[in-house]
C-alpha atoms as a PDB file:
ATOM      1  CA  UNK A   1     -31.120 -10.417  15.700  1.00  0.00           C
ATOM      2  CA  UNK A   2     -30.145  -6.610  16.608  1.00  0.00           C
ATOM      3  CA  UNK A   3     -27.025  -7.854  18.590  1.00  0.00           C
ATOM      4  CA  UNK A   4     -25.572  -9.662  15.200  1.00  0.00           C
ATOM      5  CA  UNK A   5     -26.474  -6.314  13.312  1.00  0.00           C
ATOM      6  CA  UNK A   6     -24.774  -4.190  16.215  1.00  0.00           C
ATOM      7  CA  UNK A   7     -21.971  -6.486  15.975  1.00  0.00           C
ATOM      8  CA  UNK A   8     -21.140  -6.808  12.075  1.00  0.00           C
ATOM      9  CA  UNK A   9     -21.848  -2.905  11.962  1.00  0.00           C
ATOM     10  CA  UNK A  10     -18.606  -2.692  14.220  1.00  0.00           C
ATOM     11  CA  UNK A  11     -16.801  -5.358  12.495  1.00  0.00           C
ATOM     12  CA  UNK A  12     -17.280  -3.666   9.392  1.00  0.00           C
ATOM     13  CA  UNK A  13     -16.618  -0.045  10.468  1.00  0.00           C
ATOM     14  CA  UNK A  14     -13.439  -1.451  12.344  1.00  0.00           C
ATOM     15  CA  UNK A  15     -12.003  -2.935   8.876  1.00  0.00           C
ATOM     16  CA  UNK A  16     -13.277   0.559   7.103  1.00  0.00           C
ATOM     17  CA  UNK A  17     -10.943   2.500   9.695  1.00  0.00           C
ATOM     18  CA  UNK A  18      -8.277  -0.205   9.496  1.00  0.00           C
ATOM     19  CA  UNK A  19      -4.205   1.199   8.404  1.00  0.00           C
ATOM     20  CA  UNK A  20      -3.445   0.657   4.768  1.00  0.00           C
ATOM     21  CA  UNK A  21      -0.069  -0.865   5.384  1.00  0.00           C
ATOM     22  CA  UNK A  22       1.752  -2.077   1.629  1.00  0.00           C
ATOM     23  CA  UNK A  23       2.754  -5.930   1.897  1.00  0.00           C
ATOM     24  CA  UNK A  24       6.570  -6.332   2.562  1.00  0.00           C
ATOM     25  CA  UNK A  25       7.119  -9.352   0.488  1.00  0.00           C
ATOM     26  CA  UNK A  26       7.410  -7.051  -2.588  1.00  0.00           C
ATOM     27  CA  UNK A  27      10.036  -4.814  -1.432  1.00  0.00           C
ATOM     28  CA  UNK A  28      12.580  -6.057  -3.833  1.00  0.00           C
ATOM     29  CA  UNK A  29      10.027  -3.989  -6.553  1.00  0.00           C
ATOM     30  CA  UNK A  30       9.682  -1.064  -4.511  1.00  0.00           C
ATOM     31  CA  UNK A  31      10.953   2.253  -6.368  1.00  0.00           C
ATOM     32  CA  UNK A  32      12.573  -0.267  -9.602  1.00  0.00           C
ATOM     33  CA  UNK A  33      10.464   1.044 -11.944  1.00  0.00           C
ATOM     34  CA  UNK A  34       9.827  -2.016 -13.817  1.00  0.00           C
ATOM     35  CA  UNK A  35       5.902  -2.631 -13.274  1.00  0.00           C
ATOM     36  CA  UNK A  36       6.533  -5.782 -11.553  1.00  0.00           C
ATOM     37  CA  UNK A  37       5.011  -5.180  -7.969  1.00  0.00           C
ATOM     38  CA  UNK A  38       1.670  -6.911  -6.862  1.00  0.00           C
ATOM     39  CA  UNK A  39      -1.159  -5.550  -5.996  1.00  0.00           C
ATOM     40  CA  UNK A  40      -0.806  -4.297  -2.369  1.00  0.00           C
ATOM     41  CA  UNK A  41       2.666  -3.682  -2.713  1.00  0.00           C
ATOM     42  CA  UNK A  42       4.921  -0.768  -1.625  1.00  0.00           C
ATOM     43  CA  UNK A  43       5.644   1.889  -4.766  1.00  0.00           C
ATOM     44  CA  UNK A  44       6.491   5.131  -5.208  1.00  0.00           C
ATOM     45  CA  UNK A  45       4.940   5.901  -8.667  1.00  0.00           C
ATOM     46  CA  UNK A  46       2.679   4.020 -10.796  1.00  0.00           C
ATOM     47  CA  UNK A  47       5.918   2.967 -12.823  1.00  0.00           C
ATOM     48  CA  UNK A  48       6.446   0.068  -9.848  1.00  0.00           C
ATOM     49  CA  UNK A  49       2.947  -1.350 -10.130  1.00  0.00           C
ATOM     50  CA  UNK A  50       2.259  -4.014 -12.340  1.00  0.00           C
ATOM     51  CA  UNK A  51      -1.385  -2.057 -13.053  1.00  0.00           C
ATOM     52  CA  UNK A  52       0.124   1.205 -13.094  1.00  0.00           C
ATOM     53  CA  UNK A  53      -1.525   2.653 -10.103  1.00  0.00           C
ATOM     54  CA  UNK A  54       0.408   3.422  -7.236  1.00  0.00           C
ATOM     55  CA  UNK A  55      -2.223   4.977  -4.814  1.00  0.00           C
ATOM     56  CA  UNK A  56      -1.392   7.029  -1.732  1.00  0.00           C
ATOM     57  CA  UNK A  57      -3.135   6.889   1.570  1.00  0.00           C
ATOM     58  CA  UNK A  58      -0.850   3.967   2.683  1.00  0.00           C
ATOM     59  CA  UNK A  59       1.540   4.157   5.275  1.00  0.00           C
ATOM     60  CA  UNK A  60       4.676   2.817   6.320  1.00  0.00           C
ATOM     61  CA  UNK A  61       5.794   1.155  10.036  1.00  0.00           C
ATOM     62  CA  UNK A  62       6.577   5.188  11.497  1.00  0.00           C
ATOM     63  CA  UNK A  63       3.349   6.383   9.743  1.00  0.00           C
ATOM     64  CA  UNK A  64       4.793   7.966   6.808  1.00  0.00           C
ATOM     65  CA  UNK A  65       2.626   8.775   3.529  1.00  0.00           C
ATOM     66  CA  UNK A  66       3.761   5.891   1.076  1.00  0.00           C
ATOM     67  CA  UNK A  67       2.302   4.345  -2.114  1.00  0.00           C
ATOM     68  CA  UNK A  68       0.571   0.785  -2.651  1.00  0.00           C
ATOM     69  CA  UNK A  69      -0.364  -0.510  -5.603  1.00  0.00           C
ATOM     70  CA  UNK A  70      -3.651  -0.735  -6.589  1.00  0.00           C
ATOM     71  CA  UNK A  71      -6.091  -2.356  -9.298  1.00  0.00           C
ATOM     72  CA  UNK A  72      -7.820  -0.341 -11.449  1.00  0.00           C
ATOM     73  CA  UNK A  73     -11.423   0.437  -9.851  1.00  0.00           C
ATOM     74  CA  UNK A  74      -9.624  -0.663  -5.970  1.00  0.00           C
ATOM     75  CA  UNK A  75      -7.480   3.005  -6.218  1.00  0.00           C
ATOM     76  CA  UNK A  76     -10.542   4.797  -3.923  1.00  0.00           C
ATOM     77  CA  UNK A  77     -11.062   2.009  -1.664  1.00  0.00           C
ATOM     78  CA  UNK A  78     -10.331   2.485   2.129  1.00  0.00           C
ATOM     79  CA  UNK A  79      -8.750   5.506   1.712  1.00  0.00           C
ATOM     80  CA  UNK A  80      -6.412   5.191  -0.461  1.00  0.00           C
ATOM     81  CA  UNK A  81      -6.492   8.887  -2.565  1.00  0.00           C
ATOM     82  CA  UNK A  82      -6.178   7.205  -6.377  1.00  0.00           C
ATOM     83  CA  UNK A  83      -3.668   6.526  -9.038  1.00  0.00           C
ATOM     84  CA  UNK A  84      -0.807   8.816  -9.698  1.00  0.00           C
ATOM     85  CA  UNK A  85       0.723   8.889  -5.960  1.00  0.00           C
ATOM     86  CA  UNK A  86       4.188  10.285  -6.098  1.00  0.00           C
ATOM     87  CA  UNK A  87       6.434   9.683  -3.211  1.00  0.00           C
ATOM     88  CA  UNK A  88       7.494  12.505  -2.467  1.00  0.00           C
ATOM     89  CA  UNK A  89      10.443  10.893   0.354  1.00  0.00           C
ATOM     90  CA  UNK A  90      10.686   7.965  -2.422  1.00  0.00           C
ATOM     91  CA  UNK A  91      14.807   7.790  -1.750  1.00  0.00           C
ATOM     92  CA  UNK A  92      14.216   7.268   1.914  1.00  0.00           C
ATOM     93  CA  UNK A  93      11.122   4.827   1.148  1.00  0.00           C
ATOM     94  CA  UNK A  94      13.462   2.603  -1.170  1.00  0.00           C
ATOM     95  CA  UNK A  95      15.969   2.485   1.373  1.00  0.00           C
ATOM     96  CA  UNK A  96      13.209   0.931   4.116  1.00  0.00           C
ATOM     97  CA  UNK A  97      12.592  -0.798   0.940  1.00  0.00           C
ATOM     98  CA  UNK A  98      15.807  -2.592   0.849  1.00  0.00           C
ATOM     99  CA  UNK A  99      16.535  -3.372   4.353  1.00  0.00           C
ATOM    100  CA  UNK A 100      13.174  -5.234   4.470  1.00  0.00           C
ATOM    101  CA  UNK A 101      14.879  -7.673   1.342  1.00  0.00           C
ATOM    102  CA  UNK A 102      17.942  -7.794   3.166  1.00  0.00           C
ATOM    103  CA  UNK A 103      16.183  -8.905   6.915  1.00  0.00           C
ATOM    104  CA  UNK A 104      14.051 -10.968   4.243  1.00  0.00           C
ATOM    105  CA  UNK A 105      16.948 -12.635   2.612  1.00  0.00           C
ATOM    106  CA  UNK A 106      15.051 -12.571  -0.865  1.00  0.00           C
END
């Protein structure tokens, strides 16, 4: 009984620690400004996210600060630093943006 405490105490704290990475299959809606991207998708302000929250502590592939898209009451969860996330290198974060749809092909 302790060992399958032990174990889901790691399981848990390893999915706590775990890299907010933004799903690629919205790029297309990163940085358009037209509320259309998913929940977990890339954004650079809240105008990209279909609930209005783009929340930073995301990263991208090199590590850089980028935005996901959050629901409203999800913007504080593992890690992410609420609503209102900025990008503040959102030209070079579109770009990524857009080579991800092109390698895509959608």
């Amino acid at each position: 009984m302790v060992r399958l405490n032990i174990a889901a105490f790691l399981v848990f704290a390893a999915l706590g620690f775990a890299q907010l990475i933004p799903n690629d299959a919205g790029a297309r809606d990163v940085g358009n400004g037209q509320g259309a991207q998913f929940t977990t998708g890339g954004c650079v302000s809240d105008a990209d996210c279909a609930e209005g929250c783009c929340a930073g502590g995301a990263q991208d592939a090199a590590g850089n600060a980028v935005g996901i898209c959050s629901g409203i009451g999800a913007e504080f969860q593992n890690g992410k630093t609420g609503c209102g996330f900025v990008d503040p290198n959102a030209q070079q974060t579109i770009a990524n943006a857009q080579a991800i749809v092109e390698e895509q092909g959608f």
